[in-house]
Protein backbone atom coordinates (compact mmCIF):
# COMPACT_ATOMS: atom_id res chain seq x y z
CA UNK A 1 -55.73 109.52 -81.54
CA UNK A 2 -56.86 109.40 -78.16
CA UNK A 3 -60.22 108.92 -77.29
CA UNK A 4 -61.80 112.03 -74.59
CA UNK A 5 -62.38 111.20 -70.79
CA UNK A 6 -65.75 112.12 -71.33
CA UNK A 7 -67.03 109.77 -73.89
CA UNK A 8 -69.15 107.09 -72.29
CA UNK A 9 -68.08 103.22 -71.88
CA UNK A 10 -70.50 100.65 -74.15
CA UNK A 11 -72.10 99.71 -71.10
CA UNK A 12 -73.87 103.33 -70.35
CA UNK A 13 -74.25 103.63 -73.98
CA UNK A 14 -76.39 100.44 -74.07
CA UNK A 15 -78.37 101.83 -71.13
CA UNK A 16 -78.96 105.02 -72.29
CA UNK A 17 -80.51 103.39 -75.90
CA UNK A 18 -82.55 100.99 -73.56
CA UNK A 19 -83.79 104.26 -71.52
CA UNK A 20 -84.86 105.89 -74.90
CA UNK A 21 -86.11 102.88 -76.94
CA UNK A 22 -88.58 101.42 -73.34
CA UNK A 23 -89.35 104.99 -72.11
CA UNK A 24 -88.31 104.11 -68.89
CA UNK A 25 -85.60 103.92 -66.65
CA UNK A 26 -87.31 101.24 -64.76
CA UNK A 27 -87.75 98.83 -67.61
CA UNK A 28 -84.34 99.75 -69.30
CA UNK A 29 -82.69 98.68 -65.27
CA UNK A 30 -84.44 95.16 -65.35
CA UNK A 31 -83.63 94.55 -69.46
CA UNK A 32 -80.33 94.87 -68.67
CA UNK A 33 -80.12 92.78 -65.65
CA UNK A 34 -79.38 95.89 -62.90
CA UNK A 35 -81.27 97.48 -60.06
CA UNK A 36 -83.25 100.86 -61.08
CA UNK A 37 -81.30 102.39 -58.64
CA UNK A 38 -78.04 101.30 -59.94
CA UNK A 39 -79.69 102.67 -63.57
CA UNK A 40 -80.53 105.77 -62.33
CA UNK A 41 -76.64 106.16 -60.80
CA UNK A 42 -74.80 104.78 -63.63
CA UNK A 43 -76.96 107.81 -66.18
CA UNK A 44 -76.12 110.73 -63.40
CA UNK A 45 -72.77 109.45 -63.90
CA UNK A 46 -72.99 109.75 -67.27
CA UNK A 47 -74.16 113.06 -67.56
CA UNK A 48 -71.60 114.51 -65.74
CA UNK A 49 -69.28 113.04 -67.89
CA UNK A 50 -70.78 114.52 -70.62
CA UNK A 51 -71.53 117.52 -69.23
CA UNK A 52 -74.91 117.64 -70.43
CA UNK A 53 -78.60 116.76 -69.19
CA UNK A 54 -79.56 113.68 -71.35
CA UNK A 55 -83.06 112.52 -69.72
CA UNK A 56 -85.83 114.20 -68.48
CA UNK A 57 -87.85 112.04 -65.52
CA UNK A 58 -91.27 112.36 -64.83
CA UNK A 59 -93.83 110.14 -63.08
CA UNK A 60 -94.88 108.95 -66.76
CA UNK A 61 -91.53 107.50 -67.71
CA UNK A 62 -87.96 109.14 -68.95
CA UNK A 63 -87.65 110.70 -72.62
CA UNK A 64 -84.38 111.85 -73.87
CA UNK A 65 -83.45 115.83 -73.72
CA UNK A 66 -82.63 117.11 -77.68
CA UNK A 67 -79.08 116.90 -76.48
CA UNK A 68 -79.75 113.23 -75.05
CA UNK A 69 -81.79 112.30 -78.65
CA UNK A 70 -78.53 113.45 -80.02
CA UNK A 71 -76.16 111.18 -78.23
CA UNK A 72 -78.43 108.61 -78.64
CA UNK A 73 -78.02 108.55 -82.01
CA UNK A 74 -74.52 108.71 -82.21
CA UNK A 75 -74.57 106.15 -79.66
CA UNK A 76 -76.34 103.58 -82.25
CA UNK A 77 -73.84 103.90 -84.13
CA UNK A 78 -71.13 103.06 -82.04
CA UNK A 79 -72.61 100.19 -80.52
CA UNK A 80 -73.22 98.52 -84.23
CA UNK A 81 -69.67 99.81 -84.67
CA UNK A 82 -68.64 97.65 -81.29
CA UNK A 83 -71.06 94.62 -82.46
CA UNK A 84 -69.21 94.14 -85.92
CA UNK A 85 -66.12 94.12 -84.16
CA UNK A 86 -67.15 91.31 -82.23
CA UNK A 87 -68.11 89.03 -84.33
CA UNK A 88 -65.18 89.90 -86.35
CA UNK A 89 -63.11 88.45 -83.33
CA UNK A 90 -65.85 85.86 -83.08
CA UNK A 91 -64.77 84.79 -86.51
CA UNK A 92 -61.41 85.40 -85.69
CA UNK A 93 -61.28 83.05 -82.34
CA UNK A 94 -63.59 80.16 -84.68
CA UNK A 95 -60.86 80.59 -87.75
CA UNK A 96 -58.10 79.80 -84.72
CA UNK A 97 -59.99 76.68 -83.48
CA UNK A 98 -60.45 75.65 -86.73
CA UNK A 99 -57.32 74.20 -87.27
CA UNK A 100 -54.11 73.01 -84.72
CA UNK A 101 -50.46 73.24 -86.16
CA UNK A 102 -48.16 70.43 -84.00
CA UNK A 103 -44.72 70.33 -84.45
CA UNK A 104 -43.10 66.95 -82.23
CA UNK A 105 -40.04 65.09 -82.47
CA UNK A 106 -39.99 61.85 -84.07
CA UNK A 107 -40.67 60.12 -80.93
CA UNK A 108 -43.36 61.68 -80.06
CA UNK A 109 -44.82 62.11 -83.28
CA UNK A 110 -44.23 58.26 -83.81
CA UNK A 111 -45.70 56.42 -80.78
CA UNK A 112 -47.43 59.13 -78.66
CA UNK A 113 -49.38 61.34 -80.83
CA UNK A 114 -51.10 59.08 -82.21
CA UNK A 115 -53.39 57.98 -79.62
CA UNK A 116 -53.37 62.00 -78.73
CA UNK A 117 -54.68 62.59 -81.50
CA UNK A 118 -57.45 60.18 -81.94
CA UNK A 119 -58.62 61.63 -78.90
CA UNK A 120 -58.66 65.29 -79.66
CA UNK A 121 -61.05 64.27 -82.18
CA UNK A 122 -63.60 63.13 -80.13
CA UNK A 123 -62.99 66.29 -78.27
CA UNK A 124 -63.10 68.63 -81.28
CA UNK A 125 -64.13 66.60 -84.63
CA UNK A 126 -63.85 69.38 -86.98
CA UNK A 127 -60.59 70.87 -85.83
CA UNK A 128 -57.91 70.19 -88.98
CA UNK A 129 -54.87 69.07 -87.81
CA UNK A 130 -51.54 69.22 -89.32
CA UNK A 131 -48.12 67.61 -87.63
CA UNK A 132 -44.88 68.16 -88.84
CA UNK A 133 -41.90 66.01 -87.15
CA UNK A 134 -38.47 67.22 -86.73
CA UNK A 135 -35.73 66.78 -84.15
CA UNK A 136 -35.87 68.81 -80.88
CA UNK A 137 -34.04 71.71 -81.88
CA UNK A 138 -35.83 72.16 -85.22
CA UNK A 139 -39.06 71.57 -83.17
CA UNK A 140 -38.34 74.33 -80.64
CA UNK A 141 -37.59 76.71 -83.63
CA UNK A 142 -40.75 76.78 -85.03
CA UNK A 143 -42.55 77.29 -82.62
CA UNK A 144 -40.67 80.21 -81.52
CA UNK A 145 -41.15 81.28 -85.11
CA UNK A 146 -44.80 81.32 -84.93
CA UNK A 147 -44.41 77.40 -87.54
CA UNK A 148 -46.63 75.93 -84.77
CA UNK A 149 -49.50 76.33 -82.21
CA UNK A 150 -47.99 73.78 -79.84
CA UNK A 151 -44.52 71.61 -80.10
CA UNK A 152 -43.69 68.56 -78.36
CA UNK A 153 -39.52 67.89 -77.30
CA UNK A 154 -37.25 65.57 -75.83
CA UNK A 155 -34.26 66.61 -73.44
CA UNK A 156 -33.09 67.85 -69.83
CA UNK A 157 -34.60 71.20 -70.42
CA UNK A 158 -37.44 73.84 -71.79
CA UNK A 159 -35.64 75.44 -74.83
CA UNK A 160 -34.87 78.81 -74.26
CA UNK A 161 -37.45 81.55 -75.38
CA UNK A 162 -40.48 79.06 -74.78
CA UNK A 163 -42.70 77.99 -71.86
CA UNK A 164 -43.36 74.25 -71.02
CA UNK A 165 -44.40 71.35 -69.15
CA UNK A 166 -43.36 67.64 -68.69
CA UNK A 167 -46.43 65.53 -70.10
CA UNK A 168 -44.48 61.96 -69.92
CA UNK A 169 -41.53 59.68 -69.48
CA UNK A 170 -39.60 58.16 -71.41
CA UNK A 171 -36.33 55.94 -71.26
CA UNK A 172 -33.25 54.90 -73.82
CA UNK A 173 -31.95 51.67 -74.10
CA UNK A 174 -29.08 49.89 -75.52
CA UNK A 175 -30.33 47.60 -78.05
CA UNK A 176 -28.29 45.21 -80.43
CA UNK A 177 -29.09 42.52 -82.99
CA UNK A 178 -28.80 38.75 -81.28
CA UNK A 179 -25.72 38.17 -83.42
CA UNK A 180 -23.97 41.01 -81.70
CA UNK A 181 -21.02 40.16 -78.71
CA UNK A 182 -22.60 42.45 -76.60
CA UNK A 183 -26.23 40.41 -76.61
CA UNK A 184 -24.83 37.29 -74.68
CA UNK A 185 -23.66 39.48 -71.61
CA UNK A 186 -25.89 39.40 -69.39
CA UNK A 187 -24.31 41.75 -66.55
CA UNK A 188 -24.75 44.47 -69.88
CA UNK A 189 -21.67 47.05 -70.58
CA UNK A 190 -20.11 49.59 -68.31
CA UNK A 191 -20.50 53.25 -69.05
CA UNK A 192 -16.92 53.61 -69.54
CA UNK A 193 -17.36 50.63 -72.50
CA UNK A 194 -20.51 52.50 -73.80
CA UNK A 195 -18.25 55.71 -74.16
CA UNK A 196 -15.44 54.29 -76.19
CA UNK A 197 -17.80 52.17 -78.77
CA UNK A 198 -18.85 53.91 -82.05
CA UNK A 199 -22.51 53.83 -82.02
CA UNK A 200 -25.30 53.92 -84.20
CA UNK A 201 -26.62 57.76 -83.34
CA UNK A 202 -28.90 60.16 -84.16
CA UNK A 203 -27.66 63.36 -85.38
CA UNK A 204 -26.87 66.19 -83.44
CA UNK A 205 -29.99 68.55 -82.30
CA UNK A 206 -31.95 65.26 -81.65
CA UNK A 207 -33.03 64.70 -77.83
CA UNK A 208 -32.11 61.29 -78.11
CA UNK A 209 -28.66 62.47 -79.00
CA UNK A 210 -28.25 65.60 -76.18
CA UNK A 211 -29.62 63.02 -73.52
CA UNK A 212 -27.13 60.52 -74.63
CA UNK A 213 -24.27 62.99 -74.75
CA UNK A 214 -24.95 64.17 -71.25
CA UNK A 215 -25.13 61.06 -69.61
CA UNK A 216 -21.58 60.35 -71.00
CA UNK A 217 -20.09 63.49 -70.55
CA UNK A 218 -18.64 62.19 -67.35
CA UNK A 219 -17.18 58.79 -69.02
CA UNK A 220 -15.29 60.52 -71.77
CA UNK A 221 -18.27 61.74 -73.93
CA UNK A 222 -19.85 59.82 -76.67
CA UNK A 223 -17.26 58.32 -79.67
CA UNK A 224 -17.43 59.50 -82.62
CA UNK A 225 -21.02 57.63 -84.42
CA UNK A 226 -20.53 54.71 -86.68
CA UNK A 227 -23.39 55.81 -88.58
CA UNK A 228 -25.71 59.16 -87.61
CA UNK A 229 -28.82 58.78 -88.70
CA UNK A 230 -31.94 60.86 -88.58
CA UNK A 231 -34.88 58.58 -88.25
CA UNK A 232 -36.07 56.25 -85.36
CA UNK A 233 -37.24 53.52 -88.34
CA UNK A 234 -33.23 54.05 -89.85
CA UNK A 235 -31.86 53.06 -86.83
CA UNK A 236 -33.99 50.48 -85.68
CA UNK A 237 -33.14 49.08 -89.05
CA UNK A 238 -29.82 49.13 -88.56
CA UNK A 239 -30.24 47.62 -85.30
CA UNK A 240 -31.34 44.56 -86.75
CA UNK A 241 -29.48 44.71 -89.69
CA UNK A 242 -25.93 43.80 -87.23
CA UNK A 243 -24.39 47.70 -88.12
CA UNK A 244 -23.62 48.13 -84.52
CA UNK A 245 -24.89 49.22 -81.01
CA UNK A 246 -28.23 51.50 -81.03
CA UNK A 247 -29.55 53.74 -78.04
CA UNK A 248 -33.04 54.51 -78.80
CA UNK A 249 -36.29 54.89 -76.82
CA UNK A 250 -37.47 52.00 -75.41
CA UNK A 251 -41.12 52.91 -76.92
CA UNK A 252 -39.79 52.46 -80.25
CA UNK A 253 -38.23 48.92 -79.89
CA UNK A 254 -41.10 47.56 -77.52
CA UNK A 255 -42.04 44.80 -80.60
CA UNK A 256 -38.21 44.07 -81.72
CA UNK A 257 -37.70 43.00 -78.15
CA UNK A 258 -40.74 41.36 -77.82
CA UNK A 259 -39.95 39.50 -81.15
CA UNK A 260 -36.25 38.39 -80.38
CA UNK A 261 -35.18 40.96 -83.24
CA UNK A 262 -33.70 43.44 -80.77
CA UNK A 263 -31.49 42.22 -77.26
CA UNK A 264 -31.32 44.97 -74.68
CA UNK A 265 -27.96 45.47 -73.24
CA UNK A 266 -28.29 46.98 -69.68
CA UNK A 267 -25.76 49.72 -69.01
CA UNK A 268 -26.53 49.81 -64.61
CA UNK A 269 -24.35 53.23 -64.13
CA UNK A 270 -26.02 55.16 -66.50
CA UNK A 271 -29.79 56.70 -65.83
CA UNK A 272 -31.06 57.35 -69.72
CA UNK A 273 -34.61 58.37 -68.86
CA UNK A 274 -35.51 61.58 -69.90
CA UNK A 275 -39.14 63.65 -69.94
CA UNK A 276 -41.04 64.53 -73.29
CA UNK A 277 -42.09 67.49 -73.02
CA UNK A 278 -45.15 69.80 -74.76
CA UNK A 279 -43.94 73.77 -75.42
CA UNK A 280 -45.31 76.93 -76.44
CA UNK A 281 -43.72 80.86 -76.38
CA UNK A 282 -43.26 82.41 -74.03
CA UNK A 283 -45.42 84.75 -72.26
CA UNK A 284 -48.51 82.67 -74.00
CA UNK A 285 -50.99 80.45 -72.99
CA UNK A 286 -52.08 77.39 -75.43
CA UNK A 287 -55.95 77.95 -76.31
CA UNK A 288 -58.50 76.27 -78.06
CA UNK A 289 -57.81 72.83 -79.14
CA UNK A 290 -53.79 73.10 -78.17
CA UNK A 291 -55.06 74.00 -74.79
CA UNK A 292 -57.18 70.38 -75.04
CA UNK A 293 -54.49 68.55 -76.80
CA UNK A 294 -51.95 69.38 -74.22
CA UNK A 295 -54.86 68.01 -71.48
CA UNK A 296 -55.42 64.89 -73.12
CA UNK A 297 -51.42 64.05 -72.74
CA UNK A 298 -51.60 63.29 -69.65
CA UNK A 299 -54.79 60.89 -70.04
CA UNK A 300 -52.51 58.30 -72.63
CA UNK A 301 -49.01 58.87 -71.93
CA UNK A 302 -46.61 56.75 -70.10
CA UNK A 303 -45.86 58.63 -66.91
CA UNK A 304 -44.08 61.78 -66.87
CA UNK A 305 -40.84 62.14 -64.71
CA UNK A 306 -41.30 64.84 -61.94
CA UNK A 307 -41.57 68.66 -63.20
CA UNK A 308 -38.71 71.05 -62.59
CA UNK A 309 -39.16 73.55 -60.16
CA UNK A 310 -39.01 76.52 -63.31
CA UNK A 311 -41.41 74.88 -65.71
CA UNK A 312 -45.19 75.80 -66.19
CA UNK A 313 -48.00 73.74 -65.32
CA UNK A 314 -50.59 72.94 -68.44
């Protein structure tokens, strides 16, 4: 159903109940926050839409015509009608930013959110949070599948079907257990080297496995893994354990380096940084506390590399 031309909008509706309830145009005008002369426009207007007289003026004050008493009283109606919608939406929009769905991959989820976290709740401290982790490509399917408010990924690019922006940086490294042959060279391993070794992985869909791939891709692409895995804690663990060379962020082996546990090997032709990146669908704007989340990022992350020309600011 379409609704006639010549119904009124809320706003002359409003006026027109102000009009009848103050018995002047003059007080209804300065209620409302308007001029009496913009009044006085806004109900010719409305009559002509109408197509009926719905005031009569007189140096005493204005009184609705029996046509105009009518309206009015239809118009009550409708503006209740328009007042229970909105605080239906009200209670809509405070249901919404009640709670905050986060999907991130394990890095994230592991050593950035966190601190994010902590500080969205000084921001909103009755907003109920719930995080799931997955790898990039399971993160970046839920929230294109409506899973999540906001999702946090790792890799070269925005997934495809969702908007996004770079809020830090982040960096691989080649890590091994002192014992290993590869912690006493100092000069690190070559690309080529790096290439042909079986490695301790993550499994396929992870970032940390697509920015690995990549970088080899020119070197003969990655050798088949020694052991895939599908935790950071896993293969730290088998990191220290002597299993075999690891690539995993550097925020996640910070203390086994520190410690002695870990020994970075450098590998100087290959650049393994890669940006962390928050994402949302398309077409959509984060609101509400995923709008503030995705803010406080940038206020305790390690610095983000520079945005792509095709990504969306926060």
């Amino acid at each position: 159903m379409t609704v006639s031309h010549r119904v009124p909008d809320l706003g002359a509706l409003e006026l027109l109940l102000a009009v009848v309830r103050l018995g002047s145009l003059g007080r209804a005008a300065a209620e409302l926050g308007v001029t009496q002369p913009a009044a006085s426009a806004r109900v010719r207007s409305m009559e002509r839409q109408v197509g009926v007289a719905l005031l009569e003026r007189s140096p005493r004050g204005s009184r609705p015509t029996e046509a105009g008493a009518l309206v009015a009283e239809w118009a009550r109606q409708v503006i209740a009608a328009a007042e229970a919608l909105d605080a239906g939406l009200s209670a809509l929009r405070g249901r919404r930013d009640a709670r905050l769905r986060v999907t991130a991959s394990l890095t994230v989820a592991e050593y950035l959110m966190p601190g994010w976290l902590v500080a969205l709740k000084g921001v909103h401290p009755d907003v109920a949070v719930t995080l799931r982790t997955a790898n990039s490509t399971v993160v970046a399917d839920q929230v294109r599948g409506g899973e999540a408010d906001l999702g946090f990924v790792e890799g070269a690019r925005t997934p495809s079907g969702l908007s996004g922006t770079v809020v830090a940086g982040d960096h691989l490294v080649v890590v091994v257990s002192p014992r290993h042959p590869w912690a006493r060279r100092r000069s690190g391993v070559t690309a080529g080297e790096l290439a042909e070794t079986p490695l301790v992985l993550r499994e396929e869909g992870s970032g940390t496995r697509e920015v690995l791939d990549r970088a080899l891709a020119g070197h003969g692409g990655t050798a088949p893994p020694l052991l895939q895995l599908a935790s950071t804690t896993a293969l730290k663990a088998a990191a220290v354990s002597g299993a075999g060379p690891v690539v995993v962020s550097d925020l996640a082996v910070a203390d086994e380096l520190a410690g002695g546990r870990l020994v970075r090997v450098p590998v100087p032709e290959l650049d393994l940084s890669r940006p962390l990146r928050a994402v949302w669908p398309s077409g959509q704007r984060p609101a509400g506390p995923a709008r503030d989340l995705l803010a406080l990022t940038g206020l305790t992350a390690p610095p983000a590399s520079p945005r792509r020309p095709d990504e969306t600011p926060p």
